[in-house]
PDB file of N, CA and C in Angstrom:
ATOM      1  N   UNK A   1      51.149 -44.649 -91.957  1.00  0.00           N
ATOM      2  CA  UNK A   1      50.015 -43.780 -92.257  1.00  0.00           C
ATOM      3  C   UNK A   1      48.708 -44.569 -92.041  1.00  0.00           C
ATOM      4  N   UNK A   2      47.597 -43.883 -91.050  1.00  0.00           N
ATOM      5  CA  UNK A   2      46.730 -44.968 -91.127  1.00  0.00           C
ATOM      6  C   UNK A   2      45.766 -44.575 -91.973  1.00  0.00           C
ATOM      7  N   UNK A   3      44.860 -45.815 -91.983  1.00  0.00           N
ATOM      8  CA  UNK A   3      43.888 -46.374 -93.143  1.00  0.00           C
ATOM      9  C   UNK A   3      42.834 -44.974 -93.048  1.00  0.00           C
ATOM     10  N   UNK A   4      41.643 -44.645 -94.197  1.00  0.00           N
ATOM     11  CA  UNK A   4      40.902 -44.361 -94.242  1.00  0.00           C
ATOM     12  C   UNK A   4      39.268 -44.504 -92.978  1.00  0.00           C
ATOM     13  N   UNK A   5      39.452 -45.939 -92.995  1.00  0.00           N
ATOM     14  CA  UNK A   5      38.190 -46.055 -92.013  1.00  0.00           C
ATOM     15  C   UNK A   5      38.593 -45.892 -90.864  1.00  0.00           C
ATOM     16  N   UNK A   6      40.114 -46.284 -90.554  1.00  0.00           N
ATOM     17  CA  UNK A   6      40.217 -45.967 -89.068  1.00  0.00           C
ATOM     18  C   UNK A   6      40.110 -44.431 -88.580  1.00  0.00           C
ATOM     19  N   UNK A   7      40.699 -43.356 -89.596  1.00  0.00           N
ATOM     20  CA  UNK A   7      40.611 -41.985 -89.840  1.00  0.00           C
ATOM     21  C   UNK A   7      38.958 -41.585 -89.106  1.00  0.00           C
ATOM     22  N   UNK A   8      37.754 -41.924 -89.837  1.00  0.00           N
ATOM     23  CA  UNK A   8      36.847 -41.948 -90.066  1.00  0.00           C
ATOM     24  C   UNK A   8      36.653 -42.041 -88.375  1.00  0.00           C
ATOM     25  N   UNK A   9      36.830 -43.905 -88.238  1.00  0.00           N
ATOM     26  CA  UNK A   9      36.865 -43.815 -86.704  1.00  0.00           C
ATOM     27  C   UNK A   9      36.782 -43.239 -85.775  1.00  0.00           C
ATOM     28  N   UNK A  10      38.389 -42.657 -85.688  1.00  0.00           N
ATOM     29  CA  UNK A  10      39.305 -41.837 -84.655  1.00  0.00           C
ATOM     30  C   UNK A  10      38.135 -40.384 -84.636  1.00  0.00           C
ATOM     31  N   UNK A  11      37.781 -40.278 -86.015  1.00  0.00           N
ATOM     32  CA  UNK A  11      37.054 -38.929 -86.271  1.00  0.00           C
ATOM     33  C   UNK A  11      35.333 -39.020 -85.718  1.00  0.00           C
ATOM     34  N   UNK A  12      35.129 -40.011 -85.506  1.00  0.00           N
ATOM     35  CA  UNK A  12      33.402 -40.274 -84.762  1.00  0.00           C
ATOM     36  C   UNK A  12      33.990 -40.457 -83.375  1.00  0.00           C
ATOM     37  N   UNK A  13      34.665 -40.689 -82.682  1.00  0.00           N
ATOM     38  CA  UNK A  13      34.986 -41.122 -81.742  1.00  0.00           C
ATOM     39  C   UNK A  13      34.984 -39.581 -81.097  1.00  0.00           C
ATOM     40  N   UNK A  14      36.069 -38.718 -81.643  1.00  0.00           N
ATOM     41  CA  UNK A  14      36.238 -37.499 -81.160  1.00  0.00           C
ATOM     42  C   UNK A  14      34.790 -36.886 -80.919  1.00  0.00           C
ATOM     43  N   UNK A  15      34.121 -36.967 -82.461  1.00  0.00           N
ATOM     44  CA  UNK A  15      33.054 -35.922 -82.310  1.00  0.00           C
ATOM     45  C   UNK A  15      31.982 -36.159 -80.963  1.00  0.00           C
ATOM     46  N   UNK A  16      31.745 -37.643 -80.523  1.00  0.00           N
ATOM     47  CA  UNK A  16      30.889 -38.299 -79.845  1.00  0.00           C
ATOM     48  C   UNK A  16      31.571 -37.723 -78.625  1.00  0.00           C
ATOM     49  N   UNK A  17      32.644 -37.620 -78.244  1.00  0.00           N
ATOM     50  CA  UNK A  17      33.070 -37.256 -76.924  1.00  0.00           C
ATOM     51  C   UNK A  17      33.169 -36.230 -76.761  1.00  0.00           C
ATOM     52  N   UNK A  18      33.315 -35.107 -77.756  1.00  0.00           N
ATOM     53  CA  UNK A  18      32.851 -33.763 -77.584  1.00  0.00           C
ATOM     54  C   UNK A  18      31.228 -33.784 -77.120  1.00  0.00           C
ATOM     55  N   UNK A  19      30.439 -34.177 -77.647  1.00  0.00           N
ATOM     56  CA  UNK A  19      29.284 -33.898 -77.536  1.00  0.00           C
ATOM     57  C   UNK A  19      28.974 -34.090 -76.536  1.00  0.00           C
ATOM     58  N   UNK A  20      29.202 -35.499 -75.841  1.00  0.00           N
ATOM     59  CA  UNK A  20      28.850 -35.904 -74.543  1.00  0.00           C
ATOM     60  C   UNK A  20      29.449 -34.981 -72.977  1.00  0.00           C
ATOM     61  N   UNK A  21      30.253 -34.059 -73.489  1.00  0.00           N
ATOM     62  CA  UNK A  21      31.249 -33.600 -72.966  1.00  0.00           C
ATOM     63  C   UNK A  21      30.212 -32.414 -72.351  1.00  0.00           C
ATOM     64  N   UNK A  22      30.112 -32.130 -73.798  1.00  0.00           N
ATOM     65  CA  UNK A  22      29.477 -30.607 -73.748  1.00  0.00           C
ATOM     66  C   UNK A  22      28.321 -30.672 -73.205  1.00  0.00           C
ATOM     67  N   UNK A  23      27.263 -31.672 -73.197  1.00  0.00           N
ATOM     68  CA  UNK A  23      25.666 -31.828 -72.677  1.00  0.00           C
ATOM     69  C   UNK A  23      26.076 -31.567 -71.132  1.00  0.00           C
ATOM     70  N   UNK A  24      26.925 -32.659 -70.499  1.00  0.00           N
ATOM     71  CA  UNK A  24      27.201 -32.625 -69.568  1.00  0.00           C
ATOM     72  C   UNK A  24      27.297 -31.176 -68.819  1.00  0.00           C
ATOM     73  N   UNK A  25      28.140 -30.542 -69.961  1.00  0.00           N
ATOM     74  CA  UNK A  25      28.391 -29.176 -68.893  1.00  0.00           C
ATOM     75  C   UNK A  25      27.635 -27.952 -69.011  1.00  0.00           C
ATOM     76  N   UNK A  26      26.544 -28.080 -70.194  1.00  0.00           N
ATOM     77  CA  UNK A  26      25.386 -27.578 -70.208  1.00  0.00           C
ATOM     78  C   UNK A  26      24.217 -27.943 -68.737  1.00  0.00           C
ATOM     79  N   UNK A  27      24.446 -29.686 -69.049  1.00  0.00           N
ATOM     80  CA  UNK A  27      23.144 -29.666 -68.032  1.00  0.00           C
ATOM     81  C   UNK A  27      23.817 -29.035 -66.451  1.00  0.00           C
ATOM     82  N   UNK A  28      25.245 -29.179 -66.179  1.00  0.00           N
ATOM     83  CA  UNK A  28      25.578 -28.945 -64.826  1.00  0.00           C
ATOM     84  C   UNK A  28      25.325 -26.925 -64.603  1.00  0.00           C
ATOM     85  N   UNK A  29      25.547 -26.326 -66.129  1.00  0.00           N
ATOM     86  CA  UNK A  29      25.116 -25.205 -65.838  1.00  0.00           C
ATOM     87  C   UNK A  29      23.600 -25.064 -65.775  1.00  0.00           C
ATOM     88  N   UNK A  30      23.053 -24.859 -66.456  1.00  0.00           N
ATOM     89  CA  UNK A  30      21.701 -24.936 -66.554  1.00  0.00           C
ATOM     90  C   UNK A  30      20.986 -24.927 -64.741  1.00  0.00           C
ATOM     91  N   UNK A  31      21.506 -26.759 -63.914  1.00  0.00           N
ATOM     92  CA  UNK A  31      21.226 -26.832 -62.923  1.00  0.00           C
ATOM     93  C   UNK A  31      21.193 -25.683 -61.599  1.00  0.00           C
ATOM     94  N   UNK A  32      22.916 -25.281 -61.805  1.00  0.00           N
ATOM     95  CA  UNK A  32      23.435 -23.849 -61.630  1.00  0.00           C
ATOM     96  C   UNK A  32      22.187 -22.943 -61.335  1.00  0.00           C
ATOM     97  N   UNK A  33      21.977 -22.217 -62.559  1.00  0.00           N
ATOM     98  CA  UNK A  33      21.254 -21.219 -63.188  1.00  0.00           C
ATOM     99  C   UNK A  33      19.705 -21.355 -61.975  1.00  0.00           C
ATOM    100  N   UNK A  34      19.718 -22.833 -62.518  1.00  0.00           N
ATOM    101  CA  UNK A  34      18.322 -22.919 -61.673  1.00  0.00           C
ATOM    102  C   UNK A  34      18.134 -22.950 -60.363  1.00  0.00           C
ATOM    103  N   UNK A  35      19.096 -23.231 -59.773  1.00  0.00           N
ATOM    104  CA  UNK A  35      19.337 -23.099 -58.224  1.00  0.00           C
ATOM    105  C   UNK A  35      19.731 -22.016 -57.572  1.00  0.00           C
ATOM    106  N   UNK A  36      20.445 -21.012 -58.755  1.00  0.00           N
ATOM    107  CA  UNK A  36      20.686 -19.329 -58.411  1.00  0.00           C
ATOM    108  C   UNK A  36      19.310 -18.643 -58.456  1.00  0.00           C
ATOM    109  N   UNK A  37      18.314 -19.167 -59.376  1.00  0.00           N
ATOM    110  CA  UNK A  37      17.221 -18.430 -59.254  1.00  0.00           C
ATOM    111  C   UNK A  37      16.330 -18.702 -58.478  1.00  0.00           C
ATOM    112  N   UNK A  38      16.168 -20.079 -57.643  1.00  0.00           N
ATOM    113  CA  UNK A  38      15.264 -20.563 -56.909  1.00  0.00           C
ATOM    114  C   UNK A  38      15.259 -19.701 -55.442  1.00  0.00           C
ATOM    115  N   UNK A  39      16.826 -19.481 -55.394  1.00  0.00           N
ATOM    116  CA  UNK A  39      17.492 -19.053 -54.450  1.00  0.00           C
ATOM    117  C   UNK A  39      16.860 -17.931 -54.080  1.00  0.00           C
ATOM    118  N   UNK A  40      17.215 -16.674 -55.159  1.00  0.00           N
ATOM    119  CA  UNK A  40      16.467 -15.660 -54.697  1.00  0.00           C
ATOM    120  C   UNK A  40      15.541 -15.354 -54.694  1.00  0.00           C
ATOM    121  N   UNK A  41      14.363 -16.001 -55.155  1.00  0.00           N
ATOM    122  CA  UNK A  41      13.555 -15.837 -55.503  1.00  0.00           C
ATOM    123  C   UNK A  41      12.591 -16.795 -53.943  1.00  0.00           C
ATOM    124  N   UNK A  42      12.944 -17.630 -53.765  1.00  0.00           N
ATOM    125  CA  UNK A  42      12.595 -17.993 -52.345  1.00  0.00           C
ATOM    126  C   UNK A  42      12.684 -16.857 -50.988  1.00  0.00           C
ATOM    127  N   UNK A  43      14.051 -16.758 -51.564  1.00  0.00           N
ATOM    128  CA  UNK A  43      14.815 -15.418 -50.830  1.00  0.00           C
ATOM    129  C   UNK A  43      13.584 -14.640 -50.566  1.00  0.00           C
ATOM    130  N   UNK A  44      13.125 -13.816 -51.345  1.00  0.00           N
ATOM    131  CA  UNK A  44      12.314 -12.757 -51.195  1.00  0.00           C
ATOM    132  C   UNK A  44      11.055 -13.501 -50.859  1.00  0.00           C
ATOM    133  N   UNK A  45      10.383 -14.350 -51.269  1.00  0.00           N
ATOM    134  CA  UNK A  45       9.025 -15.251 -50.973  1.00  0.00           C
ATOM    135  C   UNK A  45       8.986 -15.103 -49.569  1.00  0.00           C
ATOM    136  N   UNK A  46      10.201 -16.126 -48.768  1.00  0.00           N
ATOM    137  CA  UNK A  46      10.410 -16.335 -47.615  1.00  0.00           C
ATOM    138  C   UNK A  46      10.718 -15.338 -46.457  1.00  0.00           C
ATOM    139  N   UNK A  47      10.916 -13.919 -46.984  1.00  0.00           N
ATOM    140  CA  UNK A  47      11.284 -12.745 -45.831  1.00  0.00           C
ATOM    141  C   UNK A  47      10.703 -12.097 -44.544  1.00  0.00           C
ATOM    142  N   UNK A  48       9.463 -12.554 -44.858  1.00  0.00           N
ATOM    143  CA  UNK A  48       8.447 -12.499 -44.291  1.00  0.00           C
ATOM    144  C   UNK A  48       7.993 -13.620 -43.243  1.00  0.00           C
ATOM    145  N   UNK A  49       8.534 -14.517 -43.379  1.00  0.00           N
ATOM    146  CA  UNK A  49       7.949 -15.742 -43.304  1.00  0.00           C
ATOM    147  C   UNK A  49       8.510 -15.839 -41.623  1.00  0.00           C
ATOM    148  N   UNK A  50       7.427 -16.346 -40.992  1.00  0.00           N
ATOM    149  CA  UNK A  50       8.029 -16.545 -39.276  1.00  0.00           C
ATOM    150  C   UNK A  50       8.645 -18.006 -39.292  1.00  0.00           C
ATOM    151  N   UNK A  51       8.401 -19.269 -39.764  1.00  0.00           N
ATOM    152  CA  UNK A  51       9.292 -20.344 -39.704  1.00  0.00           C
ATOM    153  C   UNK A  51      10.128 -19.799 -41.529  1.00  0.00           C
ATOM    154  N   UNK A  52      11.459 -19.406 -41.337  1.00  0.00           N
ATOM    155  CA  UNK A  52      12.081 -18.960 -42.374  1.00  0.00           C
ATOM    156  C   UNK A  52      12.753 -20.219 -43.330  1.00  0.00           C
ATOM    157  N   UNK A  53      12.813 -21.209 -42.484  1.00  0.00           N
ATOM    158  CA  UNK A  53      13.909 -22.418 -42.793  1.00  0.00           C
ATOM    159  C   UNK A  53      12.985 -23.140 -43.623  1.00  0.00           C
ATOM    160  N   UNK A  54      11.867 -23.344 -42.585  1.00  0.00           N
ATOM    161  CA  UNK A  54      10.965 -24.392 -43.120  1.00  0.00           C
ATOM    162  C   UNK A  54      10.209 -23.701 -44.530  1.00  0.00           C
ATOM    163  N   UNK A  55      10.071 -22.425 -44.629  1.00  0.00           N
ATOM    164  CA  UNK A  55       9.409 -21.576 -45.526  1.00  0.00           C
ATOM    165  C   UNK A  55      10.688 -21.716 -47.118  1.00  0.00           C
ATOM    166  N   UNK A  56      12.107 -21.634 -46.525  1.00  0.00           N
ATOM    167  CA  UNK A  56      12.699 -21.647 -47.976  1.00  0.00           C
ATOM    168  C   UNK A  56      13.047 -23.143 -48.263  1.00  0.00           C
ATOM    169  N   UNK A  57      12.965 -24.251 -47.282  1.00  0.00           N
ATOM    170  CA  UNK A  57      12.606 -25.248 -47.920  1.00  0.00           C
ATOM    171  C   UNK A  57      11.393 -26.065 -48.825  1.00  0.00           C
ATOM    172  N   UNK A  58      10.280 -26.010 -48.047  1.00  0.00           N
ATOM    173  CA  UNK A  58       9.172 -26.222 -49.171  1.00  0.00           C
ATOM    174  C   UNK A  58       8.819 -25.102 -50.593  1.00  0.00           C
ATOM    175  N   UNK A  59       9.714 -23.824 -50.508  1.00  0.00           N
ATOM    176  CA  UNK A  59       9.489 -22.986 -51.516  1.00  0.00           C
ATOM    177  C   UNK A  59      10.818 -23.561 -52.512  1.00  0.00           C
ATOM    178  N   UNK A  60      12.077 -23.389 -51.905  1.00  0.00           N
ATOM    179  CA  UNK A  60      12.815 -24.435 -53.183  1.00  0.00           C
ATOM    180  C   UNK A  60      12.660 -25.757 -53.783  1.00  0.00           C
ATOM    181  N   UNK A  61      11.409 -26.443 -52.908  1.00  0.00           N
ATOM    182  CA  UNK A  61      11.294 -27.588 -53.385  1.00  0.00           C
ATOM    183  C   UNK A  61      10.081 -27.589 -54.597  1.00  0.00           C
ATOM    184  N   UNK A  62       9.581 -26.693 -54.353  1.00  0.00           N
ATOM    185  CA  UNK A  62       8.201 -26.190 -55.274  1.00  0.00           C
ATOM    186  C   UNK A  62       8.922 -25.443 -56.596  1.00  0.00           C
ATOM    187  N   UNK A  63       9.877 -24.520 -56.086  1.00  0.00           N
ATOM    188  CA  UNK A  63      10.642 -23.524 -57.849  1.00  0.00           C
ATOM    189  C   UNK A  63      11.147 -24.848 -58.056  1.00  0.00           C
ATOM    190  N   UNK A  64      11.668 -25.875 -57.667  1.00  0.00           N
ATOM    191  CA  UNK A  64      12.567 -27.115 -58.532  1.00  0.00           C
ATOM    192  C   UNK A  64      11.440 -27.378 -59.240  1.00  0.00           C
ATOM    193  N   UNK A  65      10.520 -27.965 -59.042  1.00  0.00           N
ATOM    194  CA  UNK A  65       9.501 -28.623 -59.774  1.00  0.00           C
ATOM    195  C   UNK A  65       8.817 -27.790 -60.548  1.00  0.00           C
ATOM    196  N   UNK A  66       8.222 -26.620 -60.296  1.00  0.00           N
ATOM    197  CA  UNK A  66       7.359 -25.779 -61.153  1.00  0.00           C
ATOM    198  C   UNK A  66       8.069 -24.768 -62.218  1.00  0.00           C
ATOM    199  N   UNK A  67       9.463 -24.394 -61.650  1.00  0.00           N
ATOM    200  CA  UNK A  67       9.954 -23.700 -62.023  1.00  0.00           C
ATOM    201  C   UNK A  67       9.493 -22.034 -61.851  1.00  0.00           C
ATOM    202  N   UNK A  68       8.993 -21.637 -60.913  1.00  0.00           N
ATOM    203  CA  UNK A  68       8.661 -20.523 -60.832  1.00  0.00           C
ATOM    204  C   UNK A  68       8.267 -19.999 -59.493  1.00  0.00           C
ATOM    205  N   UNK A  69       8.327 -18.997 -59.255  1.00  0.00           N
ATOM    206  CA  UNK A  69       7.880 -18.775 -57.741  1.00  0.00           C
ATOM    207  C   UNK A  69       6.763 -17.598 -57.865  1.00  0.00           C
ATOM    208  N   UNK A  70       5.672 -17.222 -57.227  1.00  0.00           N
ATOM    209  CA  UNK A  70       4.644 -16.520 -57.355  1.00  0.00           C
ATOM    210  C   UNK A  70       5.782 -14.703 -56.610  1.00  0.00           C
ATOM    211  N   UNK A  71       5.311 -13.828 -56.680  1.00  0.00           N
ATOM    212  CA  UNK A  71       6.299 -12.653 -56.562  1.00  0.00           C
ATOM    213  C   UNK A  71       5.165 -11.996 -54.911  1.00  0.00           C
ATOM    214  N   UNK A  72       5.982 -11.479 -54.102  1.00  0.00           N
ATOM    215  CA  UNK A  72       5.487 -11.283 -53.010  1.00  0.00           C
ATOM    216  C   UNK A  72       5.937 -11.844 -52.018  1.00  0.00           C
ATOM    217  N   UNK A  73       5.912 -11.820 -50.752  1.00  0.00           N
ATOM    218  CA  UNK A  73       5.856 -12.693 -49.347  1.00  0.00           C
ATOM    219  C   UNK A  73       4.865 -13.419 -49.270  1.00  0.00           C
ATOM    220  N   UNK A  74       3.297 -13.063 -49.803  1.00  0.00           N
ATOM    221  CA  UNK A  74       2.081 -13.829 -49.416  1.00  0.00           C
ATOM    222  C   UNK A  74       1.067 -13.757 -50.905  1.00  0.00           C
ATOM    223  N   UNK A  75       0.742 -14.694 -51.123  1.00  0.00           N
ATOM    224  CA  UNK A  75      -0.548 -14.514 -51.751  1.00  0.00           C
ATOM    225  C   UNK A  75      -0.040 -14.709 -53.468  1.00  0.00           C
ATOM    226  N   UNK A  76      -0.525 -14.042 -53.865  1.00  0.00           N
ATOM    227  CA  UNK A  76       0.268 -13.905 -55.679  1.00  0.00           C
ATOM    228  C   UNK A  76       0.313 -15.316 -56.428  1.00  0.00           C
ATOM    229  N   UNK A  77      -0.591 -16.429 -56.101  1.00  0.00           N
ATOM    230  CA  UNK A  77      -0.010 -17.766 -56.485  1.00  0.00           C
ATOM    231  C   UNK A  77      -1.177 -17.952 -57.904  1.00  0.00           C
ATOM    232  N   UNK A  78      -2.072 -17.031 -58.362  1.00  0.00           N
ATOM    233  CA  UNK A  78      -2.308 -17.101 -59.459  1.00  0.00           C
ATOM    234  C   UNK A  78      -1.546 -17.112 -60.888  1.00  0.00           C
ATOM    235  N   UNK A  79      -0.379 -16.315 -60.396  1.00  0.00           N
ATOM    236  CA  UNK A  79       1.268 -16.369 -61.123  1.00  0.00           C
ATOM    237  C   UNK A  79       1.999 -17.681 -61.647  1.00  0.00           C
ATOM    238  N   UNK A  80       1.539 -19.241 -60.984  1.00  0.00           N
ATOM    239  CA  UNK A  80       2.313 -19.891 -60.691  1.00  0.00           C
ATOM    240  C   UNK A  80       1.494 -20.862 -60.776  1.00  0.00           C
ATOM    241  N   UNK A  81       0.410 -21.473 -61.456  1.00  0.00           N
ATOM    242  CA  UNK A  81      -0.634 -22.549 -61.127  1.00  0.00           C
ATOM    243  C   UNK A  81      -0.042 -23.661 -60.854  1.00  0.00           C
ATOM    244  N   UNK A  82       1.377 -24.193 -61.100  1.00  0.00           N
ATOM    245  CA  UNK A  82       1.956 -25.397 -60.336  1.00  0.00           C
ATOM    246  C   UNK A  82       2.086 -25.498 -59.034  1.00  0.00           C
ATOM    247  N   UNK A  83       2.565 -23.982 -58.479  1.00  0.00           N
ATOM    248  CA  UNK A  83       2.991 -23.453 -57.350  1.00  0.00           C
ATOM    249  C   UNK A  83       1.624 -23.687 -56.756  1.00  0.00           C
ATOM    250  N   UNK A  84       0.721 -23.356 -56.868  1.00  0.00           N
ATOM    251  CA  UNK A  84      -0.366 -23.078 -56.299  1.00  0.00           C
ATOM    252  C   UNK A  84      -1.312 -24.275 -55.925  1.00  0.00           C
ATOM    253  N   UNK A  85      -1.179 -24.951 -57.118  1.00  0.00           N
ATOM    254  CA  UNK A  85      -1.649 -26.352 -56.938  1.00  0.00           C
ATOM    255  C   UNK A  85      -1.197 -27.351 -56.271  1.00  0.00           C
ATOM    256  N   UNK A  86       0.334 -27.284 -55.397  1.00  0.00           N
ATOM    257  CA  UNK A  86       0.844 -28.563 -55.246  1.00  0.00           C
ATOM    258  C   UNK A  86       0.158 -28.900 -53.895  1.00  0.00           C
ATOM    259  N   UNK A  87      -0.154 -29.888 -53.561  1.00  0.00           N
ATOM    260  CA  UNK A  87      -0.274 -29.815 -52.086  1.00  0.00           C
ATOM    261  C   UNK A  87       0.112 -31.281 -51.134  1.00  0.00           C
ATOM    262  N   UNK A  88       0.516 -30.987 -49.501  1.00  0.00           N
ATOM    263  CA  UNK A  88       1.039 -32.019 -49.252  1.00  0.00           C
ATOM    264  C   UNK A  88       0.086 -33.523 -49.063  1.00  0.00           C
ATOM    265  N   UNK A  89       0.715 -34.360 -47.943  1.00  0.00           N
ATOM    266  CA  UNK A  89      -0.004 -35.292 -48.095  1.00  0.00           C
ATOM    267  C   UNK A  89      -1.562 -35.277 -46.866  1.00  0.00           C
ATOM    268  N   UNK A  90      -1.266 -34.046 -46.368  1.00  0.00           N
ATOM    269  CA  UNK A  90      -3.162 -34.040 -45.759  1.00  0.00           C
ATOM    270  C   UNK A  90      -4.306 -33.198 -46.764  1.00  0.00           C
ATOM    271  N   UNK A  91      -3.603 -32.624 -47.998  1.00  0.00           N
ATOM    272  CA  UNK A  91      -4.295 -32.011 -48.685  1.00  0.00           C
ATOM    273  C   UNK A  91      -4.328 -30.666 -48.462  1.00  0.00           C
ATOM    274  N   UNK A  92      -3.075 -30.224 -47.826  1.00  0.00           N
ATOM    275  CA  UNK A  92      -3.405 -28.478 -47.804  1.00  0.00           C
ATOM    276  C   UNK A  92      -1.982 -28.137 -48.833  1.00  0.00           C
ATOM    277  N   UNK A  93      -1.902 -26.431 -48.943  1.00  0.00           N
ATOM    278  CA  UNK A  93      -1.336 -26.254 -49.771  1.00  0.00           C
ATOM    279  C   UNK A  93       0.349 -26.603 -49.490  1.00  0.00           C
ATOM    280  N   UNK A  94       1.151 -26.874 -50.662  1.00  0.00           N
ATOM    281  CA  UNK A  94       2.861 -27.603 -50.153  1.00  0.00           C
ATOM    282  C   UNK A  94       3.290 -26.340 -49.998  1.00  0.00           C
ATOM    283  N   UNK A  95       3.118 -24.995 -50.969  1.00  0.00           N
ATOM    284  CA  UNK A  95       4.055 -24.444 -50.899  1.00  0.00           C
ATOM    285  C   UNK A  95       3.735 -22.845 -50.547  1.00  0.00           C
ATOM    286  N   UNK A  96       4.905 -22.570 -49.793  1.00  0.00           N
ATOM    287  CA  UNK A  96       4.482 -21.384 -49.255  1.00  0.00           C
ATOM    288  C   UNK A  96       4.523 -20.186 -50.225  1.00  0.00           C
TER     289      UNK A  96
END
C-alpha cells in the first residue's frame, strides 16, 4: 500500500498533466477557429480582387495579427484600425 505523500504525488503529477494536456488542445483549437475565420473572411475581402493570391495572402497575414478583417471587397477599413494602419516597408498600406 503506498505512502501518503507519494499518493499526494502520483495525485499532482496527474493533475499537472491534465492541465498541460488540455491548454495544448485549447490553444491548437482556438488556432483552428482562427484560421477558419481568417479564411472566409479574406474569402469575401479578396473576391474582387484582380491579383487574388497575392490579395488573400497579405489579407490573412493582416486577420492573423489584427484579428479582424474590414467587411466589403474595398474600402470599410475604419472597421479595423489595425487593419488599416499596418503598412509595408515603403510606407503604403500592407493590407488589402
Amino acid at each position: 500500500m503506498p505512502s501518503q505523500s507519494k499518493m499526494k504525488l502520483l495525485f499532482a503529477t496527474l493533475l499537472l498533466s491534465s492541465l498541460l494536456l488540455s491548454s495544448s488542445f485549447l490553444e491548437t483549437a482556438m488556432a483552428y477557429e482562427e484560421s477558419s475565420y481568417c479564411s472566409s473572411k479574406c474569402s469575401d475581402r479578396c473576391s474582387a480582387a484582380g491579383v487574388k493570391d497575392r490579395c488573400l495572402k497579405y489579407c490573412g497575414i493582416c486577420c492573423s495579427e489584427c484579428k479582424c478583417v474590414p467587411s466589403g471587397t474595398y474600402g470599410n477599413k475604419h472597421e479595423c484600425p489595425c487593419y488599416r494602419d499596418k503598412l509595408n516597408k515603403k510606407g503604403k498600406p500592407k493590407c488589402p
